[in-house]
N, C-alpha and C. Protein backbone atom coordinates (compact mmCIF):
# COMPACT_ATOMS: atom_id res chain seq x y z
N UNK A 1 93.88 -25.95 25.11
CA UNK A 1 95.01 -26.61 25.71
C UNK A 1 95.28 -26.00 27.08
N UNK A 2 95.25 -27.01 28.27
CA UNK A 2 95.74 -26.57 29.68
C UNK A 2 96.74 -26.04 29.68
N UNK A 3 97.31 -25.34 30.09
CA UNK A 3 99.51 -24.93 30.74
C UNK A 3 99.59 -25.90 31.64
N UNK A 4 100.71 -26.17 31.83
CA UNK A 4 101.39 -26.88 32.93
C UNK A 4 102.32 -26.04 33.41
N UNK A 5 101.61 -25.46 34.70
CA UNK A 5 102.13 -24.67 35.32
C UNK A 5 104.35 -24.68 35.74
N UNK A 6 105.18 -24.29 35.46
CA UNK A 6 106.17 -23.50 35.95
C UNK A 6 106.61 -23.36 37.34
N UNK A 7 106.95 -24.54 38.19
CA UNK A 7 107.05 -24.50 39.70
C UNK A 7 108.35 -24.38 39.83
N UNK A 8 109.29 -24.17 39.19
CA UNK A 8 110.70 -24.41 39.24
C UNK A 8 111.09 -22.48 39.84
N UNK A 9 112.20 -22.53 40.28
CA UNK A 9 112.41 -21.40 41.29
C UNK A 9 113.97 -21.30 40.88
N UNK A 10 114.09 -20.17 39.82
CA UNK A 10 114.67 -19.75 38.94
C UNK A 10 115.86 -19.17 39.45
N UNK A 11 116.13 -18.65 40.82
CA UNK A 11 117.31 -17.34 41.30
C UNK A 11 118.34 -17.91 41.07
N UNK A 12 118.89 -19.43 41.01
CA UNK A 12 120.01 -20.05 40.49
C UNK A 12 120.59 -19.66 39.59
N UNK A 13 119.95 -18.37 38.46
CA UNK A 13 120.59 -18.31 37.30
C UNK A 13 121.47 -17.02 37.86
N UNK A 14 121.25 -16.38 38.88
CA UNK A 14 121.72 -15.14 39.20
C UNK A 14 123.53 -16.01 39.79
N UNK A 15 123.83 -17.33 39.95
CA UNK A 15 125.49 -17.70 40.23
C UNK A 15 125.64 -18.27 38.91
N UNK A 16 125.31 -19.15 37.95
CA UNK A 16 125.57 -19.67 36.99
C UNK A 16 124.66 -19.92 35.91
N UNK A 17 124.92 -20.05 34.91
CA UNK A 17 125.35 -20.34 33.61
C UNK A 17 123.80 -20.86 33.09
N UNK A 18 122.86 -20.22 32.72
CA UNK A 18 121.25 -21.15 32.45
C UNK A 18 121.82 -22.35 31.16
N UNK A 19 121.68 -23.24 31.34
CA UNK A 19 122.10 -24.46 30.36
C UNK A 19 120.89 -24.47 29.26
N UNK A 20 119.81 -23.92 29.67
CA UNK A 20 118.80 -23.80 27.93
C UNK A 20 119.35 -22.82 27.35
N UNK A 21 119.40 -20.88 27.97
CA UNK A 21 119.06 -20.52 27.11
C UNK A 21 120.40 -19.97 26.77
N UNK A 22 121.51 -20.49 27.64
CA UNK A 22 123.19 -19.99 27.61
C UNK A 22 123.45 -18.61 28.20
N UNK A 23 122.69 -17.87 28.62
CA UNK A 23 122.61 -16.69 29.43
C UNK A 23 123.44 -17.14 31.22
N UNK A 24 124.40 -16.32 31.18
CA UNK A 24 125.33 -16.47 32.39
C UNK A 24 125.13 -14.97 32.86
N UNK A 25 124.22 -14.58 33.85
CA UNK A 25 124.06 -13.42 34.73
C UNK A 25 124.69 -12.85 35.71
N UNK A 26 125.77 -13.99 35.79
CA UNK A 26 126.61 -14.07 36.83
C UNK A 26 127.96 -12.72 36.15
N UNK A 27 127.90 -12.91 34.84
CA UNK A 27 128.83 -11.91 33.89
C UNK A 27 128.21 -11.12 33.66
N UNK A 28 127.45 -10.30 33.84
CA UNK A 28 126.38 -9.11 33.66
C UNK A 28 126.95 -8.53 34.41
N UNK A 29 127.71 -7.06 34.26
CA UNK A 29 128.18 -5.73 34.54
C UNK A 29 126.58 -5.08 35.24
N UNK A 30 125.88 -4.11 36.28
CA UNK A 30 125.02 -3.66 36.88
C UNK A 30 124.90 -2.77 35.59
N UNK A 31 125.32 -1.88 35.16
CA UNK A 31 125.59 -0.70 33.57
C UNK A 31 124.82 -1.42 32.61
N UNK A 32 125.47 -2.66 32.71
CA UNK A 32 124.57 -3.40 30.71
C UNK A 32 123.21 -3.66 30.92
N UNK A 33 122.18 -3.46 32.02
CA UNK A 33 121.52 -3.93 32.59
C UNK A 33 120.21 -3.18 31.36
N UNK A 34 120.62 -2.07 31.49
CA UNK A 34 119.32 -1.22 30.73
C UNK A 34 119.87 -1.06 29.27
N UNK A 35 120.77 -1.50 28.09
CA UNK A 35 121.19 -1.57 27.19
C UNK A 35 121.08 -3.24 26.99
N UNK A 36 120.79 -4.18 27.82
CA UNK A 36 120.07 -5.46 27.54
C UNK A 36 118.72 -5.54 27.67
N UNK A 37 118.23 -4.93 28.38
CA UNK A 37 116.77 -4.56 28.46
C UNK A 37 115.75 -4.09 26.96
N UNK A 38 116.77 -2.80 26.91
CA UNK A 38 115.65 -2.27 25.36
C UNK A 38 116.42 -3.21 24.36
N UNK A 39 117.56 -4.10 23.80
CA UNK A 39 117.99 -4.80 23.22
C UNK A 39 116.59 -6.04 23.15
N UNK A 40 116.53 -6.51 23.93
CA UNK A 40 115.63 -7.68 24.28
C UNK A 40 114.01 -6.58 23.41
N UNK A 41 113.81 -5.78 24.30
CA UNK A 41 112.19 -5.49 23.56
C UNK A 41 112.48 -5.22 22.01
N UNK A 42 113.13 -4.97 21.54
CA UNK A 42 113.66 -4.63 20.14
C UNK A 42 113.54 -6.35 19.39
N UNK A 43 113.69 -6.98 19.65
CA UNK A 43 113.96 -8.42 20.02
C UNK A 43 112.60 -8.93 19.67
N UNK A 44 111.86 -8.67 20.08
CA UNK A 44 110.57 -8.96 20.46
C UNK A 44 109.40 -8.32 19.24
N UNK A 45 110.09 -7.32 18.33
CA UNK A 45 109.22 -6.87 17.58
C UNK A 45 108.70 -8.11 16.64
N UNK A 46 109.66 -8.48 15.72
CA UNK A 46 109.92 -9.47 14.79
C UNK A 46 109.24 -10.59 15.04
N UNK A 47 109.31 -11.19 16.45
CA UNK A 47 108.31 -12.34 16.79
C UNK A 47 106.90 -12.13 17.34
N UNK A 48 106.70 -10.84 17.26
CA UNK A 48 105.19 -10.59 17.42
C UNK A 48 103.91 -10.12 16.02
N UNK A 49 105.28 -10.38 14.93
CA UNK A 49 104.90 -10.61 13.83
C UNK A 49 104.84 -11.51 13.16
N UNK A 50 104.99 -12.09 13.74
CA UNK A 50 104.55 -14.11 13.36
C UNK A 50 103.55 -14.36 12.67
N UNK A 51 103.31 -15.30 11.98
CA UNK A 51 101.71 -15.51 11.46
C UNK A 51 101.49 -16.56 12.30
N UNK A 52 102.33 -17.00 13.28
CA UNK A 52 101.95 -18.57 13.97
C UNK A 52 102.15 -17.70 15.69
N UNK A 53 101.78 -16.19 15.86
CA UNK A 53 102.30 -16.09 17.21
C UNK A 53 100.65 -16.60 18.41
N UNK A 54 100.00 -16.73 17.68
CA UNK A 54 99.25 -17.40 18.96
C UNK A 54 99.28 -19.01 18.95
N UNK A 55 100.28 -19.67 18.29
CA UNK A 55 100.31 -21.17 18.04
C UNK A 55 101.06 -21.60 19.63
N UNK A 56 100.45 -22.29 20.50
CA UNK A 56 101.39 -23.26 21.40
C UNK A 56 102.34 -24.53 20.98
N UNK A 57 103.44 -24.45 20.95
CA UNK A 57 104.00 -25.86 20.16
C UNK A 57 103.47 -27.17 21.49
N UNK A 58 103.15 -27.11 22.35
CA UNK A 58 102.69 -28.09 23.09
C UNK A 58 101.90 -27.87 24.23
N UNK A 59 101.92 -28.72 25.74
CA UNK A 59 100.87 -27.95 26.50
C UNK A 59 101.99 -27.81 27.52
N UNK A 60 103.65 -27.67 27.38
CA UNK A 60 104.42 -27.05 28.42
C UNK A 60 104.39 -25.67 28.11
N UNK A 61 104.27 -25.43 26.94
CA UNK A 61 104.46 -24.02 26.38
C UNK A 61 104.07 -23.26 25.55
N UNK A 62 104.41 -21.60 26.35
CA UNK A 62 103.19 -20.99 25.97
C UNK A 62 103.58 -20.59 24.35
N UNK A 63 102.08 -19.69 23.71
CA UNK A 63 103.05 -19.30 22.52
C UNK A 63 103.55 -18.29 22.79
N UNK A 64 104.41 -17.15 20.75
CA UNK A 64 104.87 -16.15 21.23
C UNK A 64 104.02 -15.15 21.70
N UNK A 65 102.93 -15.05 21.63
CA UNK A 65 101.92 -13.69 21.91
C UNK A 65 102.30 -13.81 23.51
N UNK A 66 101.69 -15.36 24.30
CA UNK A 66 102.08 -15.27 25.68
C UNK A 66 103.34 -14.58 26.08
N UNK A 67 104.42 -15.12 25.37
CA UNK A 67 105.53 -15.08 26.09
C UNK A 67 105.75 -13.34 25.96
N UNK A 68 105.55 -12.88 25.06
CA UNK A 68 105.86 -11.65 25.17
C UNK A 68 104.93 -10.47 25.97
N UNK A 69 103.46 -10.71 26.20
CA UNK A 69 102.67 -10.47 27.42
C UNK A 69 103.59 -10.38 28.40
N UNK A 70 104.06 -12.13 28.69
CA UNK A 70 104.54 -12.03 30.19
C UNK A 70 105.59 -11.13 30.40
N UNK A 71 106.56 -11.31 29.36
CA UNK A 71 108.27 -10.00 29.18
C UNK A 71 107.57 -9.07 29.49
N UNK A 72 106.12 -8.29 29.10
CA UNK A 72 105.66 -7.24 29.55
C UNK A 72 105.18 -6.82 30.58
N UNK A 73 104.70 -8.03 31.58
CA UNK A 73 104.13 -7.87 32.94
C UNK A 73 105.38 -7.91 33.39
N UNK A 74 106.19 -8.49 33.45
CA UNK A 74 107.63 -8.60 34.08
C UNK A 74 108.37 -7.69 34.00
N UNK A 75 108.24 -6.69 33.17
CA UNK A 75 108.80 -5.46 33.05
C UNK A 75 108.61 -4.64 34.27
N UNK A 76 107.14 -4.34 34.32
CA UNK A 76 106.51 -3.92 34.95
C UNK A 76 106.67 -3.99 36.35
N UNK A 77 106.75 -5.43 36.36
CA UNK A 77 106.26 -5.92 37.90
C UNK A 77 108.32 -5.74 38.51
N UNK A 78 108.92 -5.75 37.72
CA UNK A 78 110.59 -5.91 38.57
C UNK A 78 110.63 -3.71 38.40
N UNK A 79 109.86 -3.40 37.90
CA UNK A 79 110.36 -1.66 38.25
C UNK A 79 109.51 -1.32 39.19
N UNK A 80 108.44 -1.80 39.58
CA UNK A 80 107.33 -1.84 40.81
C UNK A 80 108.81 -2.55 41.93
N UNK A 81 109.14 -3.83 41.64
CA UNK A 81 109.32 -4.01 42.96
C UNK A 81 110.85 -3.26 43.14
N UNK A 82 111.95 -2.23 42.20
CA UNK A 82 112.82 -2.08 42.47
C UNK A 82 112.78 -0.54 43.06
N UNK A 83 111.49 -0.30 42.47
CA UNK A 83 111.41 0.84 43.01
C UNK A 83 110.96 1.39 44.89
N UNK A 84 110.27 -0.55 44.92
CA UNK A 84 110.07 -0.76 46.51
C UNK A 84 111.66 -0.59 47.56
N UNK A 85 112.25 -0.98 46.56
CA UNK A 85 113.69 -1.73 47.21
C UNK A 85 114.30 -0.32 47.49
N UNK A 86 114.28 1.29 46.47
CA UNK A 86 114.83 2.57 46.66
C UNK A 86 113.73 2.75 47.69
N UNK A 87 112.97 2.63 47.89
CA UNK A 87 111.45 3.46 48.74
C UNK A 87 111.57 2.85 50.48
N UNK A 88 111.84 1.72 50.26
CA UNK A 88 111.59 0.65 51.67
C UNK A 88 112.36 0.32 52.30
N UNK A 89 112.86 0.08 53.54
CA UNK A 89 113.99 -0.75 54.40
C UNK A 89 113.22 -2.38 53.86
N UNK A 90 114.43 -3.15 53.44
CA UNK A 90 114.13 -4.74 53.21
C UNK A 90 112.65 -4.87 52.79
N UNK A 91 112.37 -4.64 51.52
CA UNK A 91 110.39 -5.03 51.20
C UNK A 91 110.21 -5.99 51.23
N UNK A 92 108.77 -6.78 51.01
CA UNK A 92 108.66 -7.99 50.69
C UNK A 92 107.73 -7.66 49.46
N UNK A 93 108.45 -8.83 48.27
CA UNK A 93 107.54 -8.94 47.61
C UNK A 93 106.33 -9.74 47.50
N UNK A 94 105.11 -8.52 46.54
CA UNK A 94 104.10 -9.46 46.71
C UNK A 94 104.30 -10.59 45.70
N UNK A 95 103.52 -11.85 46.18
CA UNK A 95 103.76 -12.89 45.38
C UNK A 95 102.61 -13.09 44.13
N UNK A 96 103.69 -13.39 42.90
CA UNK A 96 103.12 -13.38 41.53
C UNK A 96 102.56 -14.42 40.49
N UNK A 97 101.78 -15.11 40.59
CA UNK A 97 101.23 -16.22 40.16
C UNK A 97 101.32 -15.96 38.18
N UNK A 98 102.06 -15.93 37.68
CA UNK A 98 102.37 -15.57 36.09
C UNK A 98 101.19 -16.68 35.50
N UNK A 99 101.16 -17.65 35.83
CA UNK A 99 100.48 -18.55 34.99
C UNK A 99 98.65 -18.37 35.42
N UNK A 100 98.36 -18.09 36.31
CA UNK A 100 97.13 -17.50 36.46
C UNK A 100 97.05 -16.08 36.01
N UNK A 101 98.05 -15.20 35.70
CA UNK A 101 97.95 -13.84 35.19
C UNK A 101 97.46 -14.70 33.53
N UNK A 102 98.28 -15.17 32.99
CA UNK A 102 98.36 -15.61 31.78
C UNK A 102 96.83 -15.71 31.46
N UNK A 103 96.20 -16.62 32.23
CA UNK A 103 94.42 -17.31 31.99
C UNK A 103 93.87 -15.84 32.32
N UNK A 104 93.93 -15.09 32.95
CA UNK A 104 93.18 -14.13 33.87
C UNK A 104 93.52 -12.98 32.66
N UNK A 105 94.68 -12.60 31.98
CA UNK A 105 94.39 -11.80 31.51
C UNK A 105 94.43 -12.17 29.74
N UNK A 106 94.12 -13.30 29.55
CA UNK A 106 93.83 -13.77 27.98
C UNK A 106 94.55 -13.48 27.35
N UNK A 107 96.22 -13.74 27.75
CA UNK A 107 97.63 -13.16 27.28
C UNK A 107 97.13 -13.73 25.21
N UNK A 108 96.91 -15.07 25.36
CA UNK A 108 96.79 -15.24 23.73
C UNK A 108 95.75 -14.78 23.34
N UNK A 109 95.05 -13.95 23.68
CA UNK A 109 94.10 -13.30 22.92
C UNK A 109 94.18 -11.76 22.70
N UNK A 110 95.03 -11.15 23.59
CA UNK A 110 95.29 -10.16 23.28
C UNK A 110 95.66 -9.59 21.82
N UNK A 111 96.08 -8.28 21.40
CA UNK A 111 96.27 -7.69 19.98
C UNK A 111 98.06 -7.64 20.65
N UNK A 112 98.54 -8.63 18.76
CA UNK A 112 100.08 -8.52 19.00
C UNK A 112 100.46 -6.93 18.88
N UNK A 113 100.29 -6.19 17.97
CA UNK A 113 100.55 -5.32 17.91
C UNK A 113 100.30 -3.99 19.44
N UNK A 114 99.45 -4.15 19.99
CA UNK A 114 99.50 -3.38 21.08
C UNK A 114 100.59 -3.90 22.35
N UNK A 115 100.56 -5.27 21.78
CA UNK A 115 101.32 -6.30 23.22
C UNK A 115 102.86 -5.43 22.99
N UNK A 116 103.20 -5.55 21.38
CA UNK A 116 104.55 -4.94 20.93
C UNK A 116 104.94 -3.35 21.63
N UNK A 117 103.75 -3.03 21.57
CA UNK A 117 103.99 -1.39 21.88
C UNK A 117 104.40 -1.03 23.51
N UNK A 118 103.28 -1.50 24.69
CA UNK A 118 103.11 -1.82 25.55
C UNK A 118 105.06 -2.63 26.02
N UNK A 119 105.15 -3.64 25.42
CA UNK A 119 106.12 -4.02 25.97
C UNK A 119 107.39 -3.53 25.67
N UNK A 120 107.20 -2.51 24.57
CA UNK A 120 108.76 -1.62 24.47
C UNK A 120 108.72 -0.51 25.10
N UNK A 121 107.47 -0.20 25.48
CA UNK A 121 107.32 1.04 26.75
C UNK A 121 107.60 0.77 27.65
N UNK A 122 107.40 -1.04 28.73
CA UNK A 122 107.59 -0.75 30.38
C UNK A 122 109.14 -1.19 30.00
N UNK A 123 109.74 -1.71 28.99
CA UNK A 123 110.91 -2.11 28.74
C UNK A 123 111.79 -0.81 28.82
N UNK A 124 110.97 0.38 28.11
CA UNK A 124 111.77 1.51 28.31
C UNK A 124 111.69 2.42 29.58
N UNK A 125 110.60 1.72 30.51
CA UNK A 125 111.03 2.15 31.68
C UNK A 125 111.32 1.74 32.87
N UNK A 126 111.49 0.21 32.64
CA UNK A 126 112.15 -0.34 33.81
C UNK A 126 114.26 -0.10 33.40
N UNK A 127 113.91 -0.28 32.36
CA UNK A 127 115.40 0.04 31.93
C UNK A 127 116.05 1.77 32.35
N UNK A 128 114.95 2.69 32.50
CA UNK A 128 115.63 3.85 33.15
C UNK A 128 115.54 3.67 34.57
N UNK A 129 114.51 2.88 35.01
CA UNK A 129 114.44 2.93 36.23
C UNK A 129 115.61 2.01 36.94
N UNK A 130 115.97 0.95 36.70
CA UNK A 130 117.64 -0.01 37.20
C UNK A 130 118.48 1.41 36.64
N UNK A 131 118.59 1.82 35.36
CA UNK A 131 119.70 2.94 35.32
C UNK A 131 119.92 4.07 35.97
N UNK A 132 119.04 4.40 36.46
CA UNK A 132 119.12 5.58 37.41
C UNK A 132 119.00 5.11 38.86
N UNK A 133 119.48 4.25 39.28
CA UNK A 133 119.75 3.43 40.73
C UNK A 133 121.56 4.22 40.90
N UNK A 134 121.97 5.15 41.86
CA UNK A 134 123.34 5.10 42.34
C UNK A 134 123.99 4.06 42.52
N UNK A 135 125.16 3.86 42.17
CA UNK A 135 126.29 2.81 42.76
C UNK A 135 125.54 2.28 44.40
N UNK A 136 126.05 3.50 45.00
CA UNK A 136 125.39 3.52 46.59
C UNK A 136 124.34 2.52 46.62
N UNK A 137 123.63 2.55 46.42
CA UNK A 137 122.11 1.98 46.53
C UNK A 137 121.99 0.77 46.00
N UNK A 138 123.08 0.35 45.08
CA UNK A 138 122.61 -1.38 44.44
C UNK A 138 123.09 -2.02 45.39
N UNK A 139 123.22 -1.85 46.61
CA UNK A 139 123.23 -3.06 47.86
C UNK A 139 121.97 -3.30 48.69
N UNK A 140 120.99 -2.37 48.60
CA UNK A 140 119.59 -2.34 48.77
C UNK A 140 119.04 -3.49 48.64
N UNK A 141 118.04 -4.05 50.17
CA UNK A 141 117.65 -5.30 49.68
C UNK A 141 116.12 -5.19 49.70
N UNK A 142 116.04 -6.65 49.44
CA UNK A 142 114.41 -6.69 48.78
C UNK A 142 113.67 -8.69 48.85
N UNK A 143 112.93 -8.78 49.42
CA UNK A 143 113.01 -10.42 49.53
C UNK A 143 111.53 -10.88 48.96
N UNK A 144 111.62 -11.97 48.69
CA UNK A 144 110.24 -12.46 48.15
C UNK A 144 109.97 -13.75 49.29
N UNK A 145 108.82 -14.56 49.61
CA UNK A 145 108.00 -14.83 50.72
C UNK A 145 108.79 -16.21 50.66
N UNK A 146 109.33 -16.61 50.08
CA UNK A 146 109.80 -17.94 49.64
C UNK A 146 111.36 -17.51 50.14
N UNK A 147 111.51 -16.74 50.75
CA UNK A 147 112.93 -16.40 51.45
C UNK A 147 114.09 -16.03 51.12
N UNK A 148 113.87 -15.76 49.33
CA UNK A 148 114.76 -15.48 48.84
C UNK A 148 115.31 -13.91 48.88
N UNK A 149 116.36 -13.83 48.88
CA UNK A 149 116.77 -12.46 49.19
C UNK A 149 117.51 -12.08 48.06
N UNK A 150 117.51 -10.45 47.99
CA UNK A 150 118.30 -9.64 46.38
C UNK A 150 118.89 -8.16 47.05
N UNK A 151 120.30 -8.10 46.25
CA UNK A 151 120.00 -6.31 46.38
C UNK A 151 119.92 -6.19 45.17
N UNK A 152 119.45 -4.65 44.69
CA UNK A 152 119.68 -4.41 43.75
C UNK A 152 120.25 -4.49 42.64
N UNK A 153 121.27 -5.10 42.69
CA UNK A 153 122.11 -5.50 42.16
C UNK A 153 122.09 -6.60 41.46
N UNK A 154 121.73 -8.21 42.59
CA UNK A 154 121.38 -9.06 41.74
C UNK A 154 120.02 -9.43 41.38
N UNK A 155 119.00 -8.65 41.73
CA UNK A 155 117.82 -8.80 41.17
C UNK A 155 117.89 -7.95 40.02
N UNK A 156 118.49 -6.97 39.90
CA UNK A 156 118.66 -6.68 37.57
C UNK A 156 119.34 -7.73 37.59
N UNK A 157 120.24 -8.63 37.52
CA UNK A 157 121.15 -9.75 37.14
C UNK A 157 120.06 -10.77 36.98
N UNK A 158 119.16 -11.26 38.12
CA UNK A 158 118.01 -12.36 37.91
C UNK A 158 116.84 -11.74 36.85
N UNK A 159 116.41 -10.68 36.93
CA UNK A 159 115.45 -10.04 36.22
C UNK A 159 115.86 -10.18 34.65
N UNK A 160 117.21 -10.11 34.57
CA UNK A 160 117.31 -10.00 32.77
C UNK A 160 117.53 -10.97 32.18
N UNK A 161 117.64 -12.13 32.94
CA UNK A 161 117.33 -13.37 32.43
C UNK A 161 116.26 -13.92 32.24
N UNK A 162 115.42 -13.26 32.53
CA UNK A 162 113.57 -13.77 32.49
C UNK A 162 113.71 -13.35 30.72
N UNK A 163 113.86 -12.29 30.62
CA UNK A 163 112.80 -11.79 29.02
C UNK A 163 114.18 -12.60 28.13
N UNK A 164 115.57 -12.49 28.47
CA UNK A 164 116.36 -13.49 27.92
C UNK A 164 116.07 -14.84 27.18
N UNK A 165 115.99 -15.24 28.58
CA UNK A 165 115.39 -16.85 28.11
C UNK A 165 113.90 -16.97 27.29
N UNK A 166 112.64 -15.96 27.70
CA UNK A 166 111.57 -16.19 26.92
C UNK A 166 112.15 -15.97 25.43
N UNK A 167 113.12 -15.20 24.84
CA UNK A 167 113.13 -15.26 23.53
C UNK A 167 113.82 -16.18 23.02
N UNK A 168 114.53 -17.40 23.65
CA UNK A 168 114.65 -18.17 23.60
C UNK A 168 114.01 -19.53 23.07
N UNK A 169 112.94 -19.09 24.43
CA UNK A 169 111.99 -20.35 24.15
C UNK A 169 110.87 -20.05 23.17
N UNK A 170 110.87 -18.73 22.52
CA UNK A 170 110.46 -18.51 21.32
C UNK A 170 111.11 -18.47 19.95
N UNK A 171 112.76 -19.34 19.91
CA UNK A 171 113.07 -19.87 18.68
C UNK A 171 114.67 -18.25 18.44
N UNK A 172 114.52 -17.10 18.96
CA UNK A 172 115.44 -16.12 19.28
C UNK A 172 116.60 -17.16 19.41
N UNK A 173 117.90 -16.50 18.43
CA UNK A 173 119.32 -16.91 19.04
C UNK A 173 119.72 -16.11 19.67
N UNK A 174 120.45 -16.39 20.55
CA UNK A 174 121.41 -15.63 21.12
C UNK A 174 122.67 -14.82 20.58
């Protein structure tokens, strides 16, 4: 089954209210940031024990093995770029093609059980890494090529709605 690639351009959720997955980021305290973080990978154990986690329910979407891959590259990739944002005057980020990572790195073929491990580790360290950001410093900015701009501040606010909503769209209530 092809993907159908994901062109939609998400930072909207950082003023209001996501209408799928009911996540409002806009009410996210900068503090709850890393106590929603390991919440979410904790989250994630249970559905990587699926007996159906490499099943796609269609060809918009991925299954749970994908989705929780990606929560794991995304971990990764927002403490890479926040750590650009403490390191750099205004960075740019590099740009991230998720759905070619997905094919490129055989997200559904991977082992759930290592995906589980892996993703409660960068979970446990992007979550120290936003927590150990000073007050001072969450005005720090950081832009991606598409012109969008963040400080610190609201890129943990946009960032924790990513692994949010994937457990979502893997059947997770809120």
């Amino acid at each position: 089954m092809t993907m159908i690639p994901d062109g939609k351009d998400w930072t909207w959720v950082i003023e209001r209210r996501c209408p799928e997955c009911g996540f409002d980021a806009g009410t996210v305290d900068y503090e709850q940031i890393s106590a929603i973080v390991r919440d979410n990978a904790d989250q994630w154990i249970p559905v990587l024990q699926r007996s159906d986690v490499r099943v796609r329910p269609n060809a918009r979407t991925w299954s749970p093995l994908e989705y929780a891959a990606h929560v794991r590259d995304v971990f990764d990739i927002f403490a890479v770029r926040l750590q650009m944002m403490i390191d750099e005057d205004d960075p740019l980020f590099e740009n991230w093609d998720q759905d070619a990572t997905a094919v490129d790195e055989r997200y559904n073929e991977q082992d759930p059980a290592a995906v589980t491990h892996e993703l409660v580790e960068s979970a446990g360290r992007v979550a120290r890494a936003f927590g150990a950001v000073p007050a001072a410093d969450r005005g720090r900015t950081g832009r991606r090529s598409n012109g969008s701009r963040f400080t610190v501040d609201s890129l943990a606010r946009y960032f924790v709605h990513d692994p949010i909503h994937h457990l979502h769209d893997v059947g997770v209530p809120r």
